[in-house]
N, C-alpha and C. Protein backbone atom coordinates (compact mmCIF):
# COMPACT_ATOMS: atom_id res chain seq x y z
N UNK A 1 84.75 100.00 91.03
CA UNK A 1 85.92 100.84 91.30
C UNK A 1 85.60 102.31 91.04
N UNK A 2 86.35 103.03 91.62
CA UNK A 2 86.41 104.35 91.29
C UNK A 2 86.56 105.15 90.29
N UNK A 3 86.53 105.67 89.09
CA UNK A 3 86.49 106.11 87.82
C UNK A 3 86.16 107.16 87.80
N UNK A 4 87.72 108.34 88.09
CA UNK A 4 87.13 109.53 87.94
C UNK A 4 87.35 110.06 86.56
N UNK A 5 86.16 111.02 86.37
CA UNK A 5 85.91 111.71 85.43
C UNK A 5 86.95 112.65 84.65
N UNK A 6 87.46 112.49 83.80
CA UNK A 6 88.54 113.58 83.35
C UNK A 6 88.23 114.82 83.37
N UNK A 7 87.36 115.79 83.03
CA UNK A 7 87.09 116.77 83.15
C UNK A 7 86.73 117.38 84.54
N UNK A 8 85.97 116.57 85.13
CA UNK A 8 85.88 117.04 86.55
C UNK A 8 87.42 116.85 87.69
N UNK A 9 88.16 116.05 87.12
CA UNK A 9 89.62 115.73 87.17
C UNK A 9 90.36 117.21 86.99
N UNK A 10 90.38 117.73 86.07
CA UNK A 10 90.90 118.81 85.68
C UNK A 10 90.24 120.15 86.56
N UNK A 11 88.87 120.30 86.32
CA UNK A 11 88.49 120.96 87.04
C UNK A 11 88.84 121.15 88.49
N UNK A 12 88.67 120.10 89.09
CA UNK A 12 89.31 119.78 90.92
C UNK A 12 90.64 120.71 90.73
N UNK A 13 91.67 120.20 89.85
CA UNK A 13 92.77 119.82 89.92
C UNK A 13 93.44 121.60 89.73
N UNK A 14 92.63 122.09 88.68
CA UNK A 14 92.58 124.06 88.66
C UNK A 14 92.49 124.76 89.97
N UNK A 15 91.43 123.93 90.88
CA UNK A 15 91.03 125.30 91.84
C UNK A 15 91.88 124.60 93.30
N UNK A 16 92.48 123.16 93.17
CA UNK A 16 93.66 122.70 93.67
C UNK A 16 95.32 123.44 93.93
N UNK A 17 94.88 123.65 92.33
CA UNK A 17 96.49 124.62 92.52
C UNK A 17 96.45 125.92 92.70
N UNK A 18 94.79 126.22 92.36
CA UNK A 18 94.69 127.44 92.87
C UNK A 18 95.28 127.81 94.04
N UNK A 19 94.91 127.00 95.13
CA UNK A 19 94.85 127.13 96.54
C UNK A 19 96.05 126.75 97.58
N UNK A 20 96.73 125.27 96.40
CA UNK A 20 97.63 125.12 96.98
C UNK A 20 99.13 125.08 96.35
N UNK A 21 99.14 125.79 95.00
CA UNK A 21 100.23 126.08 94.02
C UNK A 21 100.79 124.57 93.95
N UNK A 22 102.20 124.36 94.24
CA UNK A 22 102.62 123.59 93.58
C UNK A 22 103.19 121.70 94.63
N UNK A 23 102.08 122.11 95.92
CA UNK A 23 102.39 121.56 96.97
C UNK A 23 100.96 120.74 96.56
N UNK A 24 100.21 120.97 95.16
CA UNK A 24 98.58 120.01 95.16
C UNK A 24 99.38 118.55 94.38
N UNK A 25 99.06 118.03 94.81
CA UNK A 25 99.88 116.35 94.41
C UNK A 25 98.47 115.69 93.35
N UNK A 26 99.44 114.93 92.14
CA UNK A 26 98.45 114.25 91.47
C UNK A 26 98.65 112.86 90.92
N UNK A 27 99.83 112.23 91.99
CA UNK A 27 100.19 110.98 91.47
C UNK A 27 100.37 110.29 93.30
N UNK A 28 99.38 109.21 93.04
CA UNK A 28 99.12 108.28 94.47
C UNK A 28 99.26 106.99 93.71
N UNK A 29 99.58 105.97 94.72
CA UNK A 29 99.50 104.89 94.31
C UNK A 29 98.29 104.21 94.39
N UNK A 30 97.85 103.06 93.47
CA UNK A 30 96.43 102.63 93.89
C UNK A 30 95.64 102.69 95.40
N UNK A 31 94.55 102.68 95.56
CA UNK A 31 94.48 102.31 97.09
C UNK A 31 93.59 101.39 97.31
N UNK A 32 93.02 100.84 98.42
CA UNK A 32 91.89 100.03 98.22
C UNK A 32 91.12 100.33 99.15
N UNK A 33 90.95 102.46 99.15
CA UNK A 33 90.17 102.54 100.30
C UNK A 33 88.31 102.38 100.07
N UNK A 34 87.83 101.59 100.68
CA UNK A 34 86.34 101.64 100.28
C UNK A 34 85.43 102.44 100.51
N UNK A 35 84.11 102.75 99.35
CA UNK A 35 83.85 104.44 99.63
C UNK A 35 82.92 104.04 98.61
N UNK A 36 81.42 104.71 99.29
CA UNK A 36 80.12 104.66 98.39
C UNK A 36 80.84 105.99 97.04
N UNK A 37 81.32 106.83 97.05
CA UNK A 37 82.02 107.38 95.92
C UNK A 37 81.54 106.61 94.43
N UNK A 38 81.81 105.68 94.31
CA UNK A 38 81.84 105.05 93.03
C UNK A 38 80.84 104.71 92.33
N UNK A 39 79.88 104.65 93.39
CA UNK A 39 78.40 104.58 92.79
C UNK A 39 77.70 105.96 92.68
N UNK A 40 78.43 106.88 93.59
CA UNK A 40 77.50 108.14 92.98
C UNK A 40 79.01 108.87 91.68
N UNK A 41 79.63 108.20 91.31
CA UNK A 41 80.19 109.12 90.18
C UNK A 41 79.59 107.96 88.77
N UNK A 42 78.37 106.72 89.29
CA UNK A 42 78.39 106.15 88.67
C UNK A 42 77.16 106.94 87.54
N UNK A 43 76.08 107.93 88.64
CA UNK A 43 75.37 108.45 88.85
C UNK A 43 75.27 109.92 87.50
N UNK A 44 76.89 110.87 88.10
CA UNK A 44 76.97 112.15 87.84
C UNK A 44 78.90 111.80 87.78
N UNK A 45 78.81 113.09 86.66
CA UNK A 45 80.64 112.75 86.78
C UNK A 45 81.16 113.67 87.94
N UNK A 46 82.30 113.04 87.91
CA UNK A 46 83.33 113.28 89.06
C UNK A 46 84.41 113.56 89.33
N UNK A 47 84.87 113.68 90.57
CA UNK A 47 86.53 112.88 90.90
C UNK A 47 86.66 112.48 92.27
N UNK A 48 87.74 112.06 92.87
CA UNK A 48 87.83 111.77 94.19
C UNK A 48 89.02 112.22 94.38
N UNK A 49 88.72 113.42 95.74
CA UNK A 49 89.33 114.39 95.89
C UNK A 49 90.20 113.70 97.56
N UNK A 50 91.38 114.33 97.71
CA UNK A 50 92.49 113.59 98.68
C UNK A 50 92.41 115.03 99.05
N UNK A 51 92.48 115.44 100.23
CA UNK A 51 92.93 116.57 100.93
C UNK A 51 93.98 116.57 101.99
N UNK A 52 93.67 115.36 102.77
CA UNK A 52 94.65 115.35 103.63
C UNK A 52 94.62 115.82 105.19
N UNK A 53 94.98 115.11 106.27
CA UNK A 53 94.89 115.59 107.16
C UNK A 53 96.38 115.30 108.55
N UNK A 54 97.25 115.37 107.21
CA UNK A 54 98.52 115.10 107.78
C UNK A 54 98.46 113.58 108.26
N UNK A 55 99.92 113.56 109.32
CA UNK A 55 100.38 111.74 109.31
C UNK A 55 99.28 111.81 110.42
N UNK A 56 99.33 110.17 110.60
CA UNK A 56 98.54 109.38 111.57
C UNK A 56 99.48 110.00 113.16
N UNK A 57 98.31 109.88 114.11
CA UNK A 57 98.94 110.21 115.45
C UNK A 57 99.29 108.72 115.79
N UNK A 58 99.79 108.54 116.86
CA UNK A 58 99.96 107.50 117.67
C UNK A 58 99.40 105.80 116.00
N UNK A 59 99.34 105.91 115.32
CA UNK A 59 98.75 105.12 114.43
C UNK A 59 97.72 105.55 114.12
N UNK A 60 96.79 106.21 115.04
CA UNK A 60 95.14 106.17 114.73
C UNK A 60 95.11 107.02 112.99
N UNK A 61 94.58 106.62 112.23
CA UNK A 61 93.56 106.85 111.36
C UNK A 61 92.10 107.59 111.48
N UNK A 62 91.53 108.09 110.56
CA UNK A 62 90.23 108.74 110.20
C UNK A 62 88.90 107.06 111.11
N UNK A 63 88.40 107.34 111.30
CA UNK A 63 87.31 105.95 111.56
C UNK A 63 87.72 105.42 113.03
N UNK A 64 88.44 105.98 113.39
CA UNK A 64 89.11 105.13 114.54
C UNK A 64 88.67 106.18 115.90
N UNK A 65 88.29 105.78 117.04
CA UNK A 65 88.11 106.66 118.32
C UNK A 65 88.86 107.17 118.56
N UNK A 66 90.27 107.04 118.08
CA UNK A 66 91.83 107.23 119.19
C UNK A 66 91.72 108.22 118.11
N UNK A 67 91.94 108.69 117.11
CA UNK A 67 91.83 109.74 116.08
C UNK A 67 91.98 111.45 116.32
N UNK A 68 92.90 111.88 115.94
CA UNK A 68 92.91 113.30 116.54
C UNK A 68 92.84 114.37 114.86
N UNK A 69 91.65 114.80 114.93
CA UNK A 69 91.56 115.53 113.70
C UNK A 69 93.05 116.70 113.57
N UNK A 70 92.99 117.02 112.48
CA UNK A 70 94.26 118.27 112.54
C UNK A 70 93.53 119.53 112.08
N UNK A 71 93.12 120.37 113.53
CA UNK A 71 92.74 121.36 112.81
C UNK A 71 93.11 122.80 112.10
N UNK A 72 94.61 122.08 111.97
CA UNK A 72 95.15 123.55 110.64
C UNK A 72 94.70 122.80 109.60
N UNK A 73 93.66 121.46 109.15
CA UNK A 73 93.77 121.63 107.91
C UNK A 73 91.94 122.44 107.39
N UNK A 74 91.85 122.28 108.70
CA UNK A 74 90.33 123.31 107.98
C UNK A 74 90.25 124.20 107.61
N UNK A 75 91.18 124.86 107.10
CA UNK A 75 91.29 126.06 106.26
C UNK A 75 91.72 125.87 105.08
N UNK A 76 92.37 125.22 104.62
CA UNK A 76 92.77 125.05 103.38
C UNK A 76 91.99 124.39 102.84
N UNK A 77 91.24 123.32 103.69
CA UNK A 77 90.27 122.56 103.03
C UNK A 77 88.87 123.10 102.14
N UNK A 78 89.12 123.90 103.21
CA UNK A 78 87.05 125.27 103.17
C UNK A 78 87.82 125.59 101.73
N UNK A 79 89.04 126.66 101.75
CA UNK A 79 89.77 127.34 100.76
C UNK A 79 89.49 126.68 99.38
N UNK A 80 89.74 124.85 99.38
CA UNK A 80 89.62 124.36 98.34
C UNK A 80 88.50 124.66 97.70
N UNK A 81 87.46 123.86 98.67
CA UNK A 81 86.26 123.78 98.19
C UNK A 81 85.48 125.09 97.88
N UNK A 82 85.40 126.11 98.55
CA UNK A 82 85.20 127.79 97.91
C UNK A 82 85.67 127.91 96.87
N UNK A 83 86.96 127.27 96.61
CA UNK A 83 87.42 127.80 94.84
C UNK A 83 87.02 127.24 93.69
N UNK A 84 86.15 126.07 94.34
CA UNK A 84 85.91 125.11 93.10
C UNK A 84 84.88 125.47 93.07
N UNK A 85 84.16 125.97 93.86
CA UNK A 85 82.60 126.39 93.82
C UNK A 85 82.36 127.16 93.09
N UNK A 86 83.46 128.73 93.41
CA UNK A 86 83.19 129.92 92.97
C UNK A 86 83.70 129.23 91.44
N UNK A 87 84.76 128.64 91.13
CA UNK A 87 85.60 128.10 90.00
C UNK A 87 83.67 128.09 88.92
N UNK A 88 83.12 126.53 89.27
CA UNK A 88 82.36 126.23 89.10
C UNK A 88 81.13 127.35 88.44
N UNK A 89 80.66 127.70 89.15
CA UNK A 89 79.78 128.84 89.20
C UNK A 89 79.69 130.34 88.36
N UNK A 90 81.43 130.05 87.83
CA UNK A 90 81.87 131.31 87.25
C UNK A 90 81.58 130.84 85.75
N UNK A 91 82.04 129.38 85.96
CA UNK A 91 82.26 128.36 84.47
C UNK A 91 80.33 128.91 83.53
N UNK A 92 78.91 128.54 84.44
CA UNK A 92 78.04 128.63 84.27
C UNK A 92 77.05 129.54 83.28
């Protein structure tokens, strides 16, 4: 299973609200999505990060051909990950 790291938990979770104030969500219900994830936080600590790419079109899902990416979320996404970097990097 998945076992994220508390500190890297927190960390995510800083440059999260950095980016997305009070719209960054931190309560999901279990899931049972499957994901080599678990073996590399088995590795190095972690977390497993949800970004989001809005509702399903027509049903389709991520993995699926029928699938229509949403691309307003590539900006917020880059946004995240730049803040955790720079976040990161500043920590050093």
């Amino acid at each position: 299973p998945v076992i994220n790291d508390t500190d890297a938990t927190k960390r995510a979770l800083r440059a999260a609200k950095t980016v997305f104030g009070n719209k960054a969500r931190t309560a999901f219900p279990p899931s049972t999505a499957g994901d080599d994830f678990a073996f590399f936080a088995g590795e190095a600590s972690g977390c497993y990060v949800w970004l989001g790419n809005g509702p399903a079109v027509d049903g389709a899902l991520h993995h699926n051909t029928s699938y229509d990416f949403n691309d307003a979320a590539i900006v917020p996404g880059a946004a995240f990950w730049a803040t955790l970097v720079e976040q990161e990097l500043a920590a050093e």
